[in-house]
N, C-alpha and C. Protein backbone atom coordinates (compact mmCIF):
# COMPACT_ATOMS: atom_id res chain seq x y z
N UNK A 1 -58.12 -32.61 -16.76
CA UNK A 1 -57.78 -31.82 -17.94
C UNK A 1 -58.63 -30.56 -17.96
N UNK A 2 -57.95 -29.16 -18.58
CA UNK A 2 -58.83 -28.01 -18.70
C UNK A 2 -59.03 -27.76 -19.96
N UNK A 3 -60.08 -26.91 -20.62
CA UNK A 3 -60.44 -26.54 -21.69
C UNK A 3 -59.21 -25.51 -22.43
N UNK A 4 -58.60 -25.49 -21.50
CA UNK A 4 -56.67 -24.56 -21.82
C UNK A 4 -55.64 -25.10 -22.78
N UNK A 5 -55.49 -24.51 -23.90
CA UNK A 5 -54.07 -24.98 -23.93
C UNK A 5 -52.68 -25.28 -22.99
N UNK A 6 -52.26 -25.96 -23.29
CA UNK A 6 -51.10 -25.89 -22.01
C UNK A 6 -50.04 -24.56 -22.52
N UNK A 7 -50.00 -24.21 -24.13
CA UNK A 7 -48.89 -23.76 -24.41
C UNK A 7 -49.31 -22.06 -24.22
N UNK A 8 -50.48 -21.38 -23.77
CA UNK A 8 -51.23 -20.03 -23.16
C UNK A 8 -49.86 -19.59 -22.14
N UNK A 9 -49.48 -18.59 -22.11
CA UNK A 9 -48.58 -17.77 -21.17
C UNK A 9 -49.25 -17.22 -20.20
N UNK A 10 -49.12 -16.87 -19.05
CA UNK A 10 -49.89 -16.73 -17.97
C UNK A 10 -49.51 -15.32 -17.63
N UNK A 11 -49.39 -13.97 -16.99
CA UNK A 11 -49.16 -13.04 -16.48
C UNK A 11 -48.04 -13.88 -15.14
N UNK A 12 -47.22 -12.74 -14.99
CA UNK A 12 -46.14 -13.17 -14.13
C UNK A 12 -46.81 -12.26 -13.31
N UNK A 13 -46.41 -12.53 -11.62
CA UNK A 13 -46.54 -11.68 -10.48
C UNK A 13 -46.66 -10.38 -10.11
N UNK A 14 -45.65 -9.58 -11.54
CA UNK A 14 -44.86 -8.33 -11.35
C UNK A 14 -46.32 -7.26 -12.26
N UNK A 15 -46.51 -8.39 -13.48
CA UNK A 15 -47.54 -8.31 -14.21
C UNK A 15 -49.59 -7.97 -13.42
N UNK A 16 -49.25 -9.06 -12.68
CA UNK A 16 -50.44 -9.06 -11.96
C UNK A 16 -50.40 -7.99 -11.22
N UNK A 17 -49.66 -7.84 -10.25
CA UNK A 17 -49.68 -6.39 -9.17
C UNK A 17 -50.14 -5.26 -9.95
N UNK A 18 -49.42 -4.91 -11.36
CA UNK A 18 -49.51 -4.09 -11.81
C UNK A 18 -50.55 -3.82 -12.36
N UNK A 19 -51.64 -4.83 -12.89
CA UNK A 19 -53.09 -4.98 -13.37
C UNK A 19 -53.89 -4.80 -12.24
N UNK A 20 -54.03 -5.46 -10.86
CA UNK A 20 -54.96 -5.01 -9.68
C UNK A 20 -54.54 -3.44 -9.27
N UNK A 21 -53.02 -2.99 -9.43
CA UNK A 21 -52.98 -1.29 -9.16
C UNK A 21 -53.85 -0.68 -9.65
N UNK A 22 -53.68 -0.97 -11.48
CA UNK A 22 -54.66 -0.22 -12.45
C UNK A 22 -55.96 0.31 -12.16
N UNK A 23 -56.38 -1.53 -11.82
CA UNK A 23 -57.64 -1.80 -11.27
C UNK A 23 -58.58 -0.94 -9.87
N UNK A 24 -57.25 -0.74 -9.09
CA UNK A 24 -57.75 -0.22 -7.81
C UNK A 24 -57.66 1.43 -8.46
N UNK A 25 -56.95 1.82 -9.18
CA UNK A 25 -56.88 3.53 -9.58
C UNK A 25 -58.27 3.84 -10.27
N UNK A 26 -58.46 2.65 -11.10
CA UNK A 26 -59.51 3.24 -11.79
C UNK A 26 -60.67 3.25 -11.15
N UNK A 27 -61.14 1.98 -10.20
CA UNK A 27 -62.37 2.34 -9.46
C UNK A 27 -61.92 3.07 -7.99
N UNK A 28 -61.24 3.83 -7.74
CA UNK A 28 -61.11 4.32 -6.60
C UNK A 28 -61.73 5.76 -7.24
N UNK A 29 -61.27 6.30 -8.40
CA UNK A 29 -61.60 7.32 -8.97
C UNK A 29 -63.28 7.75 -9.08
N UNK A 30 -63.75 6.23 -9.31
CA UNK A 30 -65.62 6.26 -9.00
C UNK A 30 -66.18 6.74 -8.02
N UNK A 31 -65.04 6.58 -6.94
CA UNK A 31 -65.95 6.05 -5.75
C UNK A 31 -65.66 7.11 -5.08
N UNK A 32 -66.75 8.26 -4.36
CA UNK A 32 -66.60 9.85 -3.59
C UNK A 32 -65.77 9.55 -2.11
N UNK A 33 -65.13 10.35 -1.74
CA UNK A 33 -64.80 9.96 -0.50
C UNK A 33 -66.33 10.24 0.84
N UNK A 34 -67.47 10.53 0.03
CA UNK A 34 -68.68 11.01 1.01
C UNK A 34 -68.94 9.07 0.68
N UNK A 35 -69.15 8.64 -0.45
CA UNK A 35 -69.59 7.39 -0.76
C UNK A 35 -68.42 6.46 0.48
N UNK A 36 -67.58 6.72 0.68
CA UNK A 36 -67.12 5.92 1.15
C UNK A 36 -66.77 5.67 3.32
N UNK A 37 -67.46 6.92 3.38
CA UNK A 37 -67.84 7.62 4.48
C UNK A 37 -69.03 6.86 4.81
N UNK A 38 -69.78 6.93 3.37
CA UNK A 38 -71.28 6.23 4.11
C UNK A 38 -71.02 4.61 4.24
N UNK A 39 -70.63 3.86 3.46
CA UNK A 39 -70.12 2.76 3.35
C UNK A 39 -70.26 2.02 5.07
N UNK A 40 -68.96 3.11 5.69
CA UNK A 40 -67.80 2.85 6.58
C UNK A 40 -68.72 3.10 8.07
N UNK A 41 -69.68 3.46 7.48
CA UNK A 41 -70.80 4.03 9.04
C UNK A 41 -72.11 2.89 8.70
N UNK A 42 -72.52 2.14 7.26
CA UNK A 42 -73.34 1.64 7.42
C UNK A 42 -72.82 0.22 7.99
N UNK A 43 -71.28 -0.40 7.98
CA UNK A 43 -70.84 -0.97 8.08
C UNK A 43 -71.21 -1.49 9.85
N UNK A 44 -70.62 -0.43 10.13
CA UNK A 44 -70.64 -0.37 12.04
C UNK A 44 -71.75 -0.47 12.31
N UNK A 45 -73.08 0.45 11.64
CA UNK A 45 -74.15 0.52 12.16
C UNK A 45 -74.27 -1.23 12.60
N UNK A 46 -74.49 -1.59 11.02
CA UNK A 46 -74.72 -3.00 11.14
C UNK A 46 -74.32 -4.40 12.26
N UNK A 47 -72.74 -3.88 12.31
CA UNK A 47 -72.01 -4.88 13.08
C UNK A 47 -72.28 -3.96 14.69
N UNK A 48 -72.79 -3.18 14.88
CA UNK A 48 -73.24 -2.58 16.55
C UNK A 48 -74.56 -3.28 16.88
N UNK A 49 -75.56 -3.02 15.86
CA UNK A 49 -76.47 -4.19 15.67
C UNK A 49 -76.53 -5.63 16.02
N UNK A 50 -75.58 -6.33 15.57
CA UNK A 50 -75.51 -7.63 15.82
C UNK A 50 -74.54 -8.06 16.68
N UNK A 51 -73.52 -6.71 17.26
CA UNK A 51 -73.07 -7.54 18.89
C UNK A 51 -74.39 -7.48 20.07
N UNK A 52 -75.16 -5.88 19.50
CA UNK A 52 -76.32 -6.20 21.02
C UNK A 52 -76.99 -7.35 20.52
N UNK A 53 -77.80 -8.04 19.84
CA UNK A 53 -78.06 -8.95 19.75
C UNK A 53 -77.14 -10.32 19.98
N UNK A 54 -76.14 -10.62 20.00
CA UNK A 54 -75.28 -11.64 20.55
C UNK A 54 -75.80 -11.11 22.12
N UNK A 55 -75.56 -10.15 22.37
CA UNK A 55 -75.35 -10.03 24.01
C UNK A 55 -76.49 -10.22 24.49
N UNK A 56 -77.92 -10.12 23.71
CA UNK A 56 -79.16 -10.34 24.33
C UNK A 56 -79.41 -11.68 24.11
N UNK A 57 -78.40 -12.18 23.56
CA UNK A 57 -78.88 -14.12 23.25
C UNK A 57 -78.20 -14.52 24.61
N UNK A 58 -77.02 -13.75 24.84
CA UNK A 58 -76.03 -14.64 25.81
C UNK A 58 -76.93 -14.16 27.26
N UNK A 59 -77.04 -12.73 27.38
CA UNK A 59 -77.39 -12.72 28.64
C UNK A 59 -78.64 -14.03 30.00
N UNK A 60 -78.67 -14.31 30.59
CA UNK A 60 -79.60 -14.60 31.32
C UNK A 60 -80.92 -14.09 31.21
N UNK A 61 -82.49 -14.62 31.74
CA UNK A 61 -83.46 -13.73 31.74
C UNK A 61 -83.48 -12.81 32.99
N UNK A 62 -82.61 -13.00 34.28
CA UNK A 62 -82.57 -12.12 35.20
C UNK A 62 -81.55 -10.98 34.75
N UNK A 63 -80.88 -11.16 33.77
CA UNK A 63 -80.20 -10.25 33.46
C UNK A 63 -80.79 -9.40 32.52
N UNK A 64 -81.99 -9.66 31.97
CA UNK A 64 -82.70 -9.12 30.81
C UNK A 64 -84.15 -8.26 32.13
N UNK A 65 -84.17 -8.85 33.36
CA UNK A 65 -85.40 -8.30 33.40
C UNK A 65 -85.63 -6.56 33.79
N UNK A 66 -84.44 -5.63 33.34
CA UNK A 66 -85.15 -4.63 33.10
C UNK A 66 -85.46 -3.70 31.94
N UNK A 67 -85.36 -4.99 30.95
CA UNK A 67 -85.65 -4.72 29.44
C UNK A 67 -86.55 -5.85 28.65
N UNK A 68 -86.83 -6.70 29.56
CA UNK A 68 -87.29 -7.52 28.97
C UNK A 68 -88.80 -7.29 28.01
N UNK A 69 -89.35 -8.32 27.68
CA UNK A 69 -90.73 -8.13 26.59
C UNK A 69 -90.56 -7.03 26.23
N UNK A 70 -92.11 -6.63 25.93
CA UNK A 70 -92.05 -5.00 25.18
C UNK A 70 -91.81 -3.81 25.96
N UNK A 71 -91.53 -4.31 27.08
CA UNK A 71 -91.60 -3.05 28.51
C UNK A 71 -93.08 -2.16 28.69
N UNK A 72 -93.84 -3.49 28.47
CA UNK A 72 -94.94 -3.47 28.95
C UNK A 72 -95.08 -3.59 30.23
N UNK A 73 -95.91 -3.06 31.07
CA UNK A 73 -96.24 -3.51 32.61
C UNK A 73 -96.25 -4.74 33.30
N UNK A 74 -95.95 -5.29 33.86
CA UNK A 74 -96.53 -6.51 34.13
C UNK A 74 -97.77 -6.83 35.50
N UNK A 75 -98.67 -7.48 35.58
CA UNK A 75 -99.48 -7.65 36.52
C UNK A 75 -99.39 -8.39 37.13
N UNK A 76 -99.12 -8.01 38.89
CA UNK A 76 -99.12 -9.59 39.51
C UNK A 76 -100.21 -9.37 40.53
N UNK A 77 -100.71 -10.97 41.12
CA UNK A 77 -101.59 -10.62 42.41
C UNK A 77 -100.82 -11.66 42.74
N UNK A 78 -101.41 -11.27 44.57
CA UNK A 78 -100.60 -12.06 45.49
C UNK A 78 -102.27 -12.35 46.42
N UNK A 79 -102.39 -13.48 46.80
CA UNK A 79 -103.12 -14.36 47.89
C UNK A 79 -102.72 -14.75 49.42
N UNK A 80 -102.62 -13.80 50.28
CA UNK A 80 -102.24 -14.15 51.42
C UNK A 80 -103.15 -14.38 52.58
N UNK A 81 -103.30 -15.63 53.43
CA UNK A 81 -104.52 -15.61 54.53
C UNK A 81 -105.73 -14.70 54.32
N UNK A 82 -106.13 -13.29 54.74
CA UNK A 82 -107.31 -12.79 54.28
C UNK A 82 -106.60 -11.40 53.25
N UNK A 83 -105.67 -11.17 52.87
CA UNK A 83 -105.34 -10.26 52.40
C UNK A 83 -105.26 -10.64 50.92
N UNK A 84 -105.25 -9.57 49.95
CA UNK A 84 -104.52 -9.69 48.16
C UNK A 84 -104.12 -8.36 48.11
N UNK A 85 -103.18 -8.54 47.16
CA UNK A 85 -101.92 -7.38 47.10
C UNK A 85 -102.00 -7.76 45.01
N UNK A 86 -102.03 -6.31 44.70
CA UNK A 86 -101.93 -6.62 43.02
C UNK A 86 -101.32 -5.85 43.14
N UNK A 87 -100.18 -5.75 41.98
CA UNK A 87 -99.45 -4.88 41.62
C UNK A 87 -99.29 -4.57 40.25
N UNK A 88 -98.47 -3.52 39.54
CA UNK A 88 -98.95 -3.53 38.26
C UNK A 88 -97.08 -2.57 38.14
N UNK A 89 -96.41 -3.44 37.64
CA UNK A 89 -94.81 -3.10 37.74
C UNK A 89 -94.48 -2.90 36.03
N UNK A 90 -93.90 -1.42 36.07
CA UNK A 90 -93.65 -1.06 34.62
C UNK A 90 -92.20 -0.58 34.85
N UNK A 91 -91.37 -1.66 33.87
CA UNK A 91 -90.09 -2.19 33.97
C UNK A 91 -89.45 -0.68 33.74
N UNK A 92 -89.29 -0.25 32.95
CA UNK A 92 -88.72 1.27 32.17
C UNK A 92 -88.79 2.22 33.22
N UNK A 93 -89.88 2.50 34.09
CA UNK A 93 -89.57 3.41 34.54
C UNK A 93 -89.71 3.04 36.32
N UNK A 94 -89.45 1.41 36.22
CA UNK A 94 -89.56 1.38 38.07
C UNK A 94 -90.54 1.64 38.74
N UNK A 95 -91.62 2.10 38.04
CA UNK A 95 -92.66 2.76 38.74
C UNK A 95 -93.63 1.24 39.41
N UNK A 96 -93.95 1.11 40.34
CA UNK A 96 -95.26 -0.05 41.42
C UNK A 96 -96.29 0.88 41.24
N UNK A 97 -97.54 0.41 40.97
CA UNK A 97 -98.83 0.61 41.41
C UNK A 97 -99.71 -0.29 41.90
N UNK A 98 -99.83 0.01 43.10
CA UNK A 98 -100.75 -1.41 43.81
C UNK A 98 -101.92 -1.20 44.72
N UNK A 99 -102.54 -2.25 45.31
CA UNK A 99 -103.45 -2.17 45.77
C UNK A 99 -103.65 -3.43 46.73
N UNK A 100 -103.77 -2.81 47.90
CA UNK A 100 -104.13 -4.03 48.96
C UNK A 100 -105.48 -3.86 49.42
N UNK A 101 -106.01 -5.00 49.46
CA UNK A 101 -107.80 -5.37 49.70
C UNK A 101 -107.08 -6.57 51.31
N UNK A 102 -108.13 -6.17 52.16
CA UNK A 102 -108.77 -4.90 52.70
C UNK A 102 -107.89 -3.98 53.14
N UNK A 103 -107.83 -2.69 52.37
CA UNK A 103 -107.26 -1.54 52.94
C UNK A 103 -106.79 -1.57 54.36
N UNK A 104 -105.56 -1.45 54.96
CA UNK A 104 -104.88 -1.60 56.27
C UNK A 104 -103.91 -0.04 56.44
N UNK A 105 -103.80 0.14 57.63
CA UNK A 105 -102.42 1.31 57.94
C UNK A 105 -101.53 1.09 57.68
N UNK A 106 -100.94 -0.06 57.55
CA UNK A 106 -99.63 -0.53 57.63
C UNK A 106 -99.13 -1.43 56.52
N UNK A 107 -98.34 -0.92 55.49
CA UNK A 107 -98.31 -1.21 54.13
C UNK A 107 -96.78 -0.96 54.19
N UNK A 108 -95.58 -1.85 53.96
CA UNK A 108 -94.82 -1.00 53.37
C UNK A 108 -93.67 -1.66 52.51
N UNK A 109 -92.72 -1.22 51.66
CA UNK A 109 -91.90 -1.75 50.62
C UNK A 109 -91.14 -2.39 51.14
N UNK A 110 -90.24 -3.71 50.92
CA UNK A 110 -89.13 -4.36 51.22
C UNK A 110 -88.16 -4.44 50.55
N UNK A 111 -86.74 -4.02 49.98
CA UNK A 111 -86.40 -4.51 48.91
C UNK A 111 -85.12 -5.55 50.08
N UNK A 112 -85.04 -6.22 48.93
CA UNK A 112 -83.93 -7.75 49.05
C UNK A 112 -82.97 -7.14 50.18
N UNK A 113 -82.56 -6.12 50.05
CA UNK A 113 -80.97 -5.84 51.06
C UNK A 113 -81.43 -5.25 52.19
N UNK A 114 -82.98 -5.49 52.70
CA UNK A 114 -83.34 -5.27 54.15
C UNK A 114 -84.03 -3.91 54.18
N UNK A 115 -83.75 -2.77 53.58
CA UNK A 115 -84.05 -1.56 53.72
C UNK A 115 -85.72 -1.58 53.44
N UNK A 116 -86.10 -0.58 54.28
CA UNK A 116 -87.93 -0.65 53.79
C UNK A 116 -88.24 0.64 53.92
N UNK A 117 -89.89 0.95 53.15
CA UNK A 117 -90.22 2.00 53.75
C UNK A 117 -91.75 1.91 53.45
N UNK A 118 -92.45 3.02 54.56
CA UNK A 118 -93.66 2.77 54.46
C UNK A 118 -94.72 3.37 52.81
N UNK A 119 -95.43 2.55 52.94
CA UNK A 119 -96.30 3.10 51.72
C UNK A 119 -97.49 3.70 52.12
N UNK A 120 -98.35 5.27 51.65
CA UNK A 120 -99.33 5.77 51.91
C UNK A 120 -100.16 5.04 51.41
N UNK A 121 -101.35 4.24 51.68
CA UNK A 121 -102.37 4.29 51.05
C UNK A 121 -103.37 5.06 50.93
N UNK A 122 -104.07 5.19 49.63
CA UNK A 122 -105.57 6.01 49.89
C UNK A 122 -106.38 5.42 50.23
N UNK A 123 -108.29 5.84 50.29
CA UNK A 123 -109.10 4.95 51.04
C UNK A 123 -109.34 3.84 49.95
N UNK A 124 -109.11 3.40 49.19
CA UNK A 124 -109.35 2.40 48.54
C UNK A 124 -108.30 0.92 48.68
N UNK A 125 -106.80 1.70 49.14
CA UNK A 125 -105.83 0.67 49.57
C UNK A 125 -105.02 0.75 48.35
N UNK A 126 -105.13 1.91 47.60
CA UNK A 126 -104.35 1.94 46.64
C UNK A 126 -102.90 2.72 46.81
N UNK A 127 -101.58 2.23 46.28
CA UNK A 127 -100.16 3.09 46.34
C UNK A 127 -99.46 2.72 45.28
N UNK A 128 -98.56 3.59 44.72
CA UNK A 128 -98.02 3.85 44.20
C UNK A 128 -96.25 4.41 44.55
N UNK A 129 -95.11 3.56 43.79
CA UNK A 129 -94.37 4.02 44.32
C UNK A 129 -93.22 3.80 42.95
N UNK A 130 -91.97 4.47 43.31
CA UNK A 130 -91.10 4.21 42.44
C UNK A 130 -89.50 3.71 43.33
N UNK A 131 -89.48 2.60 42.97
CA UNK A 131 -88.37 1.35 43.25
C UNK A 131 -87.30 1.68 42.63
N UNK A 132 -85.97 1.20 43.52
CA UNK A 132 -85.06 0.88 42.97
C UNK A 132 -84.81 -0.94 42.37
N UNK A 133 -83.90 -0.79 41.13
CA UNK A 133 -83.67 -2.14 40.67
C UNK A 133 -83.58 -3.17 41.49
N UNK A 134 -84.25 -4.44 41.18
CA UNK A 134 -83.85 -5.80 41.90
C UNK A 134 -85.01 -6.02 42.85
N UNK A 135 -85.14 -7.43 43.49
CA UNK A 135 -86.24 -7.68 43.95
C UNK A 135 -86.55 -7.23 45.14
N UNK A 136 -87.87 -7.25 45.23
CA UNK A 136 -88.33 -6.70 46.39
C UNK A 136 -89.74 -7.26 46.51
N UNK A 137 -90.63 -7.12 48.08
CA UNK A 137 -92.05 -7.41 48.39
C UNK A 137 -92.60 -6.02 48.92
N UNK A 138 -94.08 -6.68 48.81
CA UNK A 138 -94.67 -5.43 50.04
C UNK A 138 -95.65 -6.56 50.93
N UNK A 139 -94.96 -5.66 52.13
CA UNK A 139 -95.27 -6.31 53.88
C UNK A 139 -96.43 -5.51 53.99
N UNK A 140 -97.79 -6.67 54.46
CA UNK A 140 -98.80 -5.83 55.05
C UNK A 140 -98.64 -6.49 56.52
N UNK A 141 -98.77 -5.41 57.36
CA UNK A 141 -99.44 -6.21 58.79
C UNK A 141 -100.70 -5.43 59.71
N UNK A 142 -101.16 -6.84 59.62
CA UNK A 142 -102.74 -6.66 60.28
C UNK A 142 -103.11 -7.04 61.73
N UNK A 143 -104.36 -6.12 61.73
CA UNK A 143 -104.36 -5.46 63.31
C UNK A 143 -104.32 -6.48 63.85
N UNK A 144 -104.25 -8.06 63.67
CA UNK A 144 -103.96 -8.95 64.85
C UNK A 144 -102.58 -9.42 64.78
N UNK A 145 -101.77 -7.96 64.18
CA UNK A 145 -100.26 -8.90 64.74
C UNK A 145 -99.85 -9.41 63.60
N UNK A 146 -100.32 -10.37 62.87
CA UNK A 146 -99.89 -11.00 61.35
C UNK A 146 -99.47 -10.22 60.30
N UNK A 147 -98.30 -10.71 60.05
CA UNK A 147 -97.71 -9.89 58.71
C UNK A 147 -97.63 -10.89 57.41
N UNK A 148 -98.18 -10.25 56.85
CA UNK A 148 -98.49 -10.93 55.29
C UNK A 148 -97.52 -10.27 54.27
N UNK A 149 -96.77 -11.19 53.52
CA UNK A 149 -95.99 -10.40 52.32
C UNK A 149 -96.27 -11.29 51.34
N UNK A 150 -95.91 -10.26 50.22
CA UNK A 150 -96.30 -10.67 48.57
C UNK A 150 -94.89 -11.34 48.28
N UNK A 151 -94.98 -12.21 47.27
CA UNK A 151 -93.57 -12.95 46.72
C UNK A 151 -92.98 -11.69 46.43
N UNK A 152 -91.26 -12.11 46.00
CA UNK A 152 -90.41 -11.02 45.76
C UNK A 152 -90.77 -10.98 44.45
N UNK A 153 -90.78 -9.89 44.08
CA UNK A 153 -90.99 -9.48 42.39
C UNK A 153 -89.54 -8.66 41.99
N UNK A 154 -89.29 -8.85 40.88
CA UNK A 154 -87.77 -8.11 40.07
C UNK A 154 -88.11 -7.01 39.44
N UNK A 155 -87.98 -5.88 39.90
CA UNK A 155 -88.39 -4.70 39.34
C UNK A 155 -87.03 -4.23 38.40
């Protein structure tokens, strides 16, 4: 049961349309077409917002790693027989800075699809270089012949 009389007349259909028209004339009249401009852009902003975020939930972390964390640097060292290789890889701009102890001639980049090239060092064993995307090592080889490489890192 409702707090209604049953014997209350209701607005017919023809009635109603004609009350939400009213309705829409009179607040359409409020509302600027600049107000409704902004509306229509904060709208998108919002929903552009929350597809990149869907897409950064869905993606993989290899698919994230050249945006990943704060695009802070990251530091790695590598331990090989008598050699160490540090590197210091800053995602944003691709850039390697490294350093092989003990300083050698023969230093040079690997990336994944075979291509290489040599790296200058200074007298300290320090280089610097700028990579293309995707993983890669750096090959040292020492004067007895032995070639030492660092794990692949994802630049």
């Amino acid at each position: 049961m409702n707090d209604f009389d049953d014997d209350i007349d209701l607005i017919d259909e023809d009635h109603a349309a004609q009350l939400l028209d009213e309705l829409a004339s009179a607040l359409s009249s409020e509302i600027s077409s600049t107000d409704v401009d902004r509306a229509v852009d904060a709208y998108w902003m919002a929903r552009t917002d929350a597809l990149v975020a869907e897409l950064e939930q869905e993606l993989s972390d290899t698919e994230l790693a050249g945006v990943r964390g704060s695009g802070r640097s990251r530091r790695l060292s590598f331990r090989r027989s008598k050699v160490s290789i540090s590197l210091d890889v800053d995602p944003v701009d691709r850039r390697v800075a490294g350093e092989v102890s003990p300083p050698t001639s023969t230093v040079r980049w690997v990336a994944r699809d075979g291509s290489s090239k040599a790296l200058p060092l200074d007298e300290r064993g320090r280089f610097d270089v700028v990579a293309d995307r995707g993983p890669a090592c750096v090959e040292v080889s020492l004067a007895d012949g032995q070639v030492v490489r660092s794990a692949w890192t994802l630049i």
